[in-house]
Protein backbone atom coordinates (compact mmCIF):
# COMPACT_ATOMS: atom_id res chain seq x y z
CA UNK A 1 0.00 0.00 0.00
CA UNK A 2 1.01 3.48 -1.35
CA UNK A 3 1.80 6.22 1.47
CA UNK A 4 2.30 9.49 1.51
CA UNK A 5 5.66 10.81 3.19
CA UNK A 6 6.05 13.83 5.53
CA UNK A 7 7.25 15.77 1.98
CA UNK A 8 4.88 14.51 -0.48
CA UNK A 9 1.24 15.80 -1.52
CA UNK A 10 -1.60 13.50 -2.29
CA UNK A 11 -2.21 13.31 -5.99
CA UNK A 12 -5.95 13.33 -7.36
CA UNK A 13 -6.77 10.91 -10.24
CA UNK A 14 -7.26 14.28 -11.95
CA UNK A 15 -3.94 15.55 -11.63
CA UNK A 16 -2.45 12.03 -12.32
CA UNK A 17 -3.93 12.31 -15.92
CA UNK A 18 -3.15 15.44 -16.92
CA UNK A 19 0.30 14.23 -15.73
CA UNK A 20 -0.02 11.09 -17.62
CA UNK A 21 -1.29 12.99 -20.91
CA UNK A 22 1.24 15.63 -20.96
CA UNK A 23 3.75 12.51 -20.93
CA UNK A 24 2.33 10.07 -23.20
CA UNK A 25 -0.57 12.02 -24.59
CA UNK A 26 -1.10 9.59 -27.86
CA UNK A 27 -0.97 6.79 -26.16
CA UNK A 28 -4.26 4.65 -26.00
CA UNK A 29 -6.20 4.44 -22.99
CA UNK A 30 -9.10 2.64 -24.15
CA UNK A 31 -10.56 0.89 -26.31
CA UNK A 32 -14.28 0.64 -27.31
CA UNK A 33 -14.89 -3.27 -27.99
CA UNK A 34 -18.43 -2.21 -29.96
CA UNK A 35 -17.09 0.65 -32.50
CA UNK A 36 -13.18 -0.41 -31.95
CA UNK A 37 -12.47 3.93 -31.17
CA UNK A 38 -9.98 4.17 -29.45
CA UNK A 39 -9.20 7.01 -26.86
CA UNK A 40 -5.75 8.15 -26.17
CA UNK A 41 -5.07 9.56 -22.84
CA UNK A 42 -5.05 12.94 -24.22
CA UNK A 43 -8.54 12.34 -25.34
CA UNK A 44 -9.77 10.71 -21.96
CA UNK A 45 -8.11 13.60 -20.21
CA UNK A 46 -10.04 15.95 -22.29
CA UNK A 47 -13.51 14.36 -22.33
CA UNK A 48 -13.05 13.66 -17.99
CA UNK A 49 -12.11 17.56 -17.77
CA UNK A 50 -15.35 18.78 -20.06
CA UNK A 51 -17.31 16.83 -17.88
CA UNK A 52 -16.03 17.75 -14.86
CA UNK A 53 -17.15 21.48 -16.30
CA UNK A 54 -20.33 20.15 -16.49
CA UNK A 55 -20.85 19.03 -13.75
CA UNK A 56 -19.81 22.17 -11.85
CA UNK A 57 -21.73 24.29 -13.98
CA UNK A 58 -24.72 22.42 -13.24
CA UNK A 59 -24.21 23.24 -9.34
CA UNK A 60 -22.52 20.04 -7.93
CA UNK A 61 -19.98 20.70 -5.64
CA UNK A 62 -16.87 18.86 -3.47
CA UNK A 63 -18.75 16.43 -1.23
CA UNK A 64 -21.81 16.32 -3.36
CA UNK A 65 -22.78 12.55 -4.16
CA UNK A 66 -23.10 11.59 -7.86
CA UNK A 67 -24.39 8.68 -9.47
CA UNK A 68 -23.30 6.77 -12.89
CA UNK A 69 -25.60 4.27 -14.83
CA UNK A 70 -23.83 3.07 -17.46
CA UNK A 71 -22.79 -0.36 -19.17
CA UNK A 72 -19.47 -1.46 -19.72
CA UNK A 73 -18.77 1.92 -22.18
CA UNK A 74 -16.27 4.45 -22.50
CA UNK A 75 -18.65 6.61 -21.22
CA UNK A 76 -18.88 5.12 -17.77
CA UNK A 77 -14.64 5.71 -17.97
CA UNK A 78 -15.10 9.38 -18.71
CA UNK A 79 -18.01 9.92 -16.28
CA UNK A 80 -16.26 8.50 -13.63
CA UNK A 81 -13.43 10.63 -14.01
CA UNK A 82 -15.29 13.85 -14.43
CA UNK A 83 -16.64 13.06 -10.54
């Protein structure tokens, strides 16, 4: 199990993608088994951060509770990120 040290800050997933797609921004993520698209992290990092948008825009808040129906899609990926 991962710990943080006296020095280090806790990372959010957030900020662990944009680090990941400023590194290896072409590389694929995901890929959609139905249409075969595939998402690079760049593109996962985008989509996560428009929703994310969203989501504030429409009022919810740190602490807020938000649920995701979804099936086994890329959208259940990116709305889980934008949370």
């Amino acid at each position: 199990m991962w710990t943080k040290g006296a020095s280090e800050k806790m990372l959010t997933i957030p900020t662990l993608l944009e680090r990941q797609a400023a590194r290896h921004a072409r590389s694929v993520a995901m890929i959609d088994a139905t249409s075969g698209q595939e998402w690079t992290i760049a593109d996962l990092e985008r989509a996560s951060a428009a929703g994310a948008g969203a989501l504030a825009a429409a009022g919810v808040s740190h602490g807020d509770r938000v649920g995701i129906l979804s099936a086994n899609h890329p959208s259940f990926a990116i709305a889980y990120l934008s949370i």
